[in-house]
PDB file of N, CA and C in Angstrom:
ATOM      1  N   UNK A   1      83.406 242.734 259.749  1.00  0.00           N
ATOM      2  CA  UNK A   1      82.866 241.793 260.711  1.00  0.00           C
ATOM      3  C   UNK A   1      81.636 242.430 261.362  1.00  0.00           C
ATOM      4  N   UNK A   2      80.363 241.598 261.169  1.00  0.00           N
ATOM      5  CA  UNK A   2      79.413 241.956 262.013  1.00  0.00           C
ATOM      6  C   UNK A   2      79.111 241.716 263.107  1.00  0.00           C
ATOM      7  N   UNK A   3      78.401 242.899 264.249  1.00  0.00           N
ATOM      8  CA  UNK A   3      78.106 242.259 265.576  1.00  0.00           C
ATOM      9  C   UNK A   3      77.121 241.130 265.381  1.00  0.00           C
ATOM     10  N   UNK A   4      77.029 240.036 266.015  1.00  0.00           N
ATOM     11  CA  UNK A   4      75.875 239.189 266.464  1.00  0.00           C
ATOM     12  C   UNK A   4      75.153 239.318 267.538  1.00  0.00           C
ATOM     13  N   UNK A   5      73.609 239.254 266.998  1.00  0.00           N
ATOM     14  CA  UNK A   5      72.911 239.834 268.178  1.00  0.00           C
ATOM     15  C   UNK A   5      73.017 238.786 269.191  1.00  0.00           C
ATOM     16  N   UNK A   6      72.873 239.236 270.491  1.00  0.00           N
ATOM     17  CA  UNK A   6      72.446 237.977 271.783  1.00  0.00           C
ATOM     18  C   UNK A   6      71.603 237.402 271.824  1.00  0.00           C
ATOM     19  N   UNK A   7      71.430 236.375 272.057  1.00  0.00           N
ATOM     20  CA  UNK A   7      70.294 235.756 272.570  1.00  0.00           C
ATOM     21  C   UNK A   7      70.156 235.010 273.670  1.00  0.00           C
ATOM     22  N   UNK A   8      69.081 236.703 274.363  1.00  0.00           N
ATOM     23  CA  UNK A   8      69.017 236.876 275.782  1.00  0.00           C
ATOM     24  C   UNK A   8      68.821 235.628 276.656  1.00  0.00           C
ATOM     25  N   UNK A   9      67.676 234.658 275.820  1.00  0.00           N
ATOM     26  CA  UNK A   9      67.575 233.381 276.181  1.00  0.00           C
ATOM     27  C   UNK A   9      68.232 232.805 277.171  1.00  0.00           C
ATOM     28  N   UNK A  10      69.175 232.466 275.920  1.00  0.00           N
ATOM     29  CA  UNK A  10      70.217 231.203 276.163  1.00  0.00           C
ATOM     30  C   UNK A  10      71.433 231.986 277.130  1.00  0.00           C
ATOM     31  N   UNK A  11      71.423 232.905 277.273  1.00  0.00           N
ATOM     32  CA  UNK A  11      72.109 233.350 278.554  1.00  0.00           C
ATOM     33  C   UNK A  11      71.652 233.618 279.833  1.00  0.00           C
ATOM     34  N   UNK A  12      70.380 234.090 280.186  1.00  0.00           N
ATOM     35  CA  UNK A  12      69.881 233.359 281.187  1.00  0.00           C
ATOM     36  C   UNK A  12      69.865 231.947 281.657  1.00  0.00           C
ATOM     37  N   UNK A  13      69.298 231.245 280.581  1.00  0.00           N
ATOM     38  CA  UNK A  13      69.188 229.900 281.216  1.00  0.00           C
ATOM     39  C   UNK A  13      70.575 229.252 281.225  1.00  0.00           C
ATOM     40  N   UNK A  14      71.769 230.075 281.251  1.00  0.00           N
ATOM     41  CA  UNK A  14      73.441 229.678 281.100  1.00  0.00           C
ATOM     42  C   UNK A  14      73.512 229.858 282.542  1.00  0.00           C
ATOM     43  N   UNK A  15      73.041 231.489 283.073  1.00  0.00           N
ATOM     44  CA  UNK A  15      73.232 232.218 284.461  1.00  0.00           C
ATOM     45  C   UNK A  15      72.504 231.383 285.007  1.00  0.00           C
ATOM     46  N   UNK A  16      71.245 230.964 285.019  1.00  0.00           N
ATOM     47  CA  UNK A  16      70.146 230.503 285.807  1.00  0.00           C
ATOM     48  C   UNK A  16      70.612 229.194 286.334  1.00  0.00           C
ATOM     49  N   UNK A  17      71.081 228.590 285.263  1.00  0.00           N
ATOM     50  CA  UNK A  17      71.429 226.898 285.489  1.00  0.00           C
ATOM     51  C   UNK A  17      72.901 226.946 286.323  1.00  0.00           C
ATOM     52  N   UNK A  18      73.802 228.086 286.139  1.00  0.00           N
ATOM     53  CA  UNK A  18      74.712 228.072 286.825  1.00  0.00           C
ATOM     54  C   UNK A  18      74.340 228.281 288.617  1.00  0.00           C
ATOM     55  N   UNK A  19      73.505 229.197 288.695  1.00  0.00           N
ATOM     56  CA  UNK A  19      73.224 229.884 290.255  1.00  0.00           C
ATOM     57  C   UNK A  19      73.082 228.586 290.692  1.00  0.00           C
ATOM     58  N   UNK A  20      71.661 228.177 289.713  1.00  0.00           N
ATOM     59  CA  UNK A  20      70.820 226.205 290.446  1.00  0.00           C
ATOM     60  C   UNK A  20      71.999 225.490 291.235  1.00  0.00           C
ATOM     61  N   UNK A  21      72.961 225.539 290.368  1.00  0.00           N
ATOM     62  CA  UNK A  21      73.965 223.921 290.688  1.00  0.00           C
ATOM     63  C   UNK A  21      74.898 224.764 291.916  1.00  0.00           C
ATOM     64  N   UNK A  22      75.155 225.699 291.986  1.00  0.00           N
ATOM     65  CA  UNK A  22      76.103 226.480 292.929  1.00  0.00           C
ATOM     66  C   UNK A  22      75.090 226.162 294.049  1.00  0.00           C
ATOM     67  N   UNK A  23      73.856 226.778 294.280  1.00  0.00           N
ATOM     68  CA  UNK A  23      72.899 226.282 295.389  1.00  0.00           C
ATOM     69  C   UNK A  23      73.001 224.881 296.104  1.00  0.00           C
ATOM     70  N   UNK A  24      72.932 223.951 294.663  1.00  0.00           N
ATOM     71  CA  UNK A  24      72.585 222.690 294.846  1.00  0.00           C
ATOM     72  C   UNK A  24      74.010 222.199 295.862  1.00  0.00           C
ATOM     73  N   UNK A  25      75.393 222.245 295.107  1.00  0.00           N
ATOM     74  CA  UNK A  25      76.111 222.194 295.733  1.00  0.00           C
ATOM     75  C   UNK A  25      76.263 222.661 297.183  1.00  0.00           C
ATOM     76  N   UNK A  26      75.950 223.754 297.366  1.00  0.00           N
ATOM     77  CA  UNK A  26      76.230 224.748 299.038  1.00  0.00           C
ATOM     78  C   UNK A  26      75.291 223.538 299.784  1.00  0.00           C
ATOM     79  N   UNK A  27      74.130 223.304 299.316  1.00  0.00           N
ATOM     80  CA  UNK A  27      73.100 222.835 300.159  1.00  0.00           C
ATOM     81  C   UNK A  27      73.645 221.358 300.445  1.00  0.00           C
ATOM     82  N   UNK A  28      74.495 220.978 299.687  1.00  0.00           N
ATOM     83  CA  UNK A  28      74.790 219.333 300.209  1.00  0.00           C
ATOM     84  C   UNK A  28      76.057 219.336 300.933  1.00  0.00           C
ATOM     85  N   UNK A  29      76.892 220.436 300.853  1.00  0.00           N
ATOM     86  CA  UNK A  29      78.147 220.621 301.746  1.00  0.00           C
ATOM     87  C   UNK A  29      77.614 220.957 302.891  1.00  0.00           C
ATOM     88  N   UNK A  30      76.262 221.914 303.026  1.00  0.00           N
ATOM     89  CA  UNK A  30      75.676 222.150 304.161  1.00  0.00           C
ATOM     90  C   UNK A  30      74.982 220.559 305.167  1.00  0.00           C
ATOM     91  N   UNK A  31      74.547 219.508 304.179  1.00  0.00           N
ATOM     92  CA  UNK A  31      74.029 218.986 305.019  1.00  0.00           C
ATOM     93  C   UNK A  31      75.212 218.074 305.455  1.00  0.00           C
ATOM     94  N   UNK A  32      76.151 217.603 304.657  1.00  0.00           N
ATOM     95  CA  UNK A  32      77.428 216.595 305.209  1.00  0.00           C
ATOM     96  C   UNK A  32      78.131 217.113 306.373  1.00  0.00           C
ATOM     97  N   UNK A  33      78.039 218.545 306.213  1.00  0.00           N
ATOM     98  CA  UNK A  33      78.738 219.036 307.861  1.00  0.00           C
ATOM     99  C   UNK A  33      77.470 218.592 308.540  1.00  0.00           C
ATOM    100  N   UNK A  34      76.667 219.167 308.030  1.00  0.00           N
ATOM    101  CA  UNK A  34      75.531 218.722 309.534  1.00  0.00           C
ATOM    102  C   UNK A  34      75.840 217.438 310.152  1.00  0.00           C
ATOM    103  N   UNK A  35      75.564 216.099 309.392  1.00  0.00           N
ATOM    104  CA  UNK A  35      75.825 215.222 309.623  1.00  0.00           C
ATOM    105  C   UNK A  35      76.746 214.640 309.898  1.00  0.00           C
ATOM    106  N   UNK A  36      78.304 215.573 309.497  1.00  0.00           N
ATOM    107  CA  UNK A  36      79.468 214.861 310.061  1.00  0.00           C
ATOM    108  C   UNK A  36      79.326 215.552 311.509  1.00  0.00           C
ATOM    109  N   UNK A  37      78.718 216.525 311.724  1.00  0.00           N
ATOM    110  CA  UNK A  37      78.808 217.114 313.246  1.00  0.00           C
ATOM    111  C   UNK A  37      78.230 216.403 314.064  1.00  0.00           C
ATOM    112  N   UNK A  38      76.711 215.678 313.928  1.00  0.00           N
ATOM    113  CA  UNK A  38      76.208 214.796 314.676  1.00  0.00           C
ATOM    114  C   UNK A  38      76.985 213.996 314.648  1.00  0.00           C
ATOM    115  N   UNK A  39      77.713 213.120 314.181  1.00  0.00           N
ATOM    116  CA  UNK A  39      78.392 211.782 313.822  1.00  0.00           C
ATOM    117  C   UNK A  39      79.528 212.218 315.198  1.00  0.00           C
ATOM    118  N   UNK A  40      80.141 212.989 315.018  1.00  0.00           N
ATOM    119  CA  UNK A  40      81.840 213.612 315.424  1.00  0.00           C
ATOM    120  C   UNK A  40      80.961 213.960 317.186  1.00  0.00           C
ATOM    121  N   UNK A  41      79.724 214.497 317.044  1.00  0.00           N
ATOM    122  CA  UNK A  41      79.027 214.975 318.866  1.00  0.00           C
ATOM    123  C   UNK A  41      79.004 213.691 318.957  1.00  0.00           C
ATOM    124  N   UNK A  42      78.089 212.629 318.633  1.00  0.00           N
ATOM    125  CA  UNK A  42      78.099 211.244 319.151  1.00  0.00           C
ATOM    126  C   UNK A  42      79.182 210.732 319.515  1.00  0.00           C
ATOM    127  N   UNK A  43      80.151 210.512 318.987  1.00  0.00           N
ATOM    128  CA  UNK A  43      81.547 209.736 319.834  1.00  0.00           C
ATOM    129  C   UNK A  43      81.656 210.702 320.897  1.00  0.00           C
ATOM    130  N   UNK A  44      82.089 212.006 320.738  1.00  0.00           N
ATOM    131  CA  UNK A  44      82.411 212.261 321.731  1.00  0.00           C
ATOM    132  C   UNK A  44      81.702 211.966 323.063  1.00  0.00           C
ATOM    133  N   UNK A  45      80.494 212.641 323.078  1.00  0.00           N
ATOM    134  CA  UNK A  45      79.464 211.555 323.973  1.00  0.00           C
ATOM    135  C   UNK A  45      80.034 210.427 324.896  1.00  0.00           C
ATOM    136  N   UNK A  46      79.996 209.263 323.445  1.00  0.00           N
ATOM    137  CA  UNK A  46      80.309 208.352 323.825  1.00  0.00           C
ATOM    138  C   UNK A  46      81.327 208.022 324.503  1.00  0.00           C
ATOM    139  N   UNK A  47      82.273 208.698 323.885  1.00  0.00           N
ATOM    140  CA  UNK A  47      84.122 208.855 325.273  1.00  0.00           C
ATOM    141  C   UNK A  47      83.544 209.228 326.261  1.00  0.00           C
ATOM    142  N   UNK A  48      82.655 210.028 326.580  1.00  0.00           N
ATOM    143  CA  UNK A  48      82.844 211.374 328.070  1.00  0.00           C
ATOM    144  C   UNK A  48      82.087 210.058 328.782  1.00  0.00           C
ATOM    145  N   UNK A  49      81.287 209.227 328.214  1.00  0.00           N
ATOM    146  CA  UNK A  49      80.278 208.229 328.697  1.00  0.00           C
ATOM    147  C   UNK A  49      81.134 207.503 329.661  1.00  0.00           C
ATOM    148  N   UNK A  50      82.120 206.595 328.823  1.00  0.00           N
ATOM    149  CA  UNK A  50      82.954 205.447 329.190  1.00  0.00           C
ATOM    150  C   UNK A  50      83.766 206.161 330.095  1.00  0.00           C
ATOM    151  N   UNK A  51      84.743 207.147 329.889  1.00  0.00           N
ATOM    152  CA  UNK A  51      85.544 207.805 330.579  1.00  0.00           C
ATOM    153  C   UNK A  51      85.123 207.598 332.429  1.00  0.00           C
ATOM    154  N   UNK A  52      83.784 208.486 332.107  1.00  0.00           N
ATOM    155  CA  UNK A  52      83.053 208.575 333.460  1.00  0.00           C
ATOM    156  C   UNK A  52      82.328 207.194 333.738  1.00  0.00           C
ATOM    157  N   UNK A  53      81.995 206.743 333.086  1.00  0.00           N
ATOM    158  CA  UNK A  53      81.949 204.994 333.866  1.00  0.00           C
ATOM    159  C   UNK A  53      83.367 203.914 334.268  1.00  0.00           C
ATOM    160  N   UNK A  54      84.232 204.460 333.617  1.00  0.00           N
ATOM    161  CA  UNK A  54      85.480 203.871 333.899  1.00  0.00           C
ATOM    162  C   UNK A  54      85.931 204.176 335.422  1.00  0.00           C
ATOM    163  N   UNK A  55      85.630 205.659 335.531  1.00  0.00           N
ATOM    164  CA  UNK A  55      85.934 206.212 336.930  1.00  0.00           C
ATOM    165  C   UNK A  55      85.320 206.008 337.848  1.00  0.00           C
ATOM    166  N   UNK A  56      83.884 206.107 337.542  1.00  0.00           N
ATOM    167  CA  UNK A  56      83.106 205.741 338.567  1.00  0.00           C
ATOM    168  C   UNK A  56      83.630 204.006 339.142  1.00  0.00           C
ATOM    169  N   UNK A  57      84.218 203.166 338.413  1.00  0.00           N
ATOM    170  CA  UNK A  57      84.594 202.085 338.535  1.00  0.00           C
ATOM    171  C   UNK A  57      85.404 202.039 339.788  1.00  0.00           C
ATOM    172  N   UNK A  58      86.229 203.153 338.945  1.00  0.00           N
ATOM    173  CA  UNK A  58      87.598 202.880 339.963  1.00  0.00           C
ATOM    174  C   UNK A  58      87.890 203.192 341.411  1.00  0.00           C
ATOM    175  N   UNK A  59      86.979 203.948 341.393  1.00  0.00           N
ATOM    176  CA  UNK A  59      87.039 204.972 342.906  1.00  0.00           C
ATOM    177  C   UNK A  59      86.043 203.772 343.841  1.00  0.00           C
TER     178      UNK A  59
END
């Protein structure tokens, strides 16, 4: 049985294309938290809003 040589190529662009999509991925989990965090600060907001206009009501 003979060795087969590599070809350096096609294993870079195996590694290369792998790193890309691992990036690609991180970067869109990164922005959905972002955006679920604004989303999730806004209500809250919005409770502390009503809360304290409710009170101010009552008193």
């Amino acid at each position: 049985m003979e060795a087969q040589a590599v070809d350096w190529g096609q294993a870079f662009r195996i590694v290369g294309g792998g790193i890309v999509v691992v990036f690609v991925i991180m970067s869109l989990l990164a922005v959905s938290t972002m955006i679920m965090g604004k989303i999730f600060t806004g209500i809250e907001a919005r409770k502390k809003a009503a809360a304290k206009a409710a009170e101010g009501e009552a008193q």
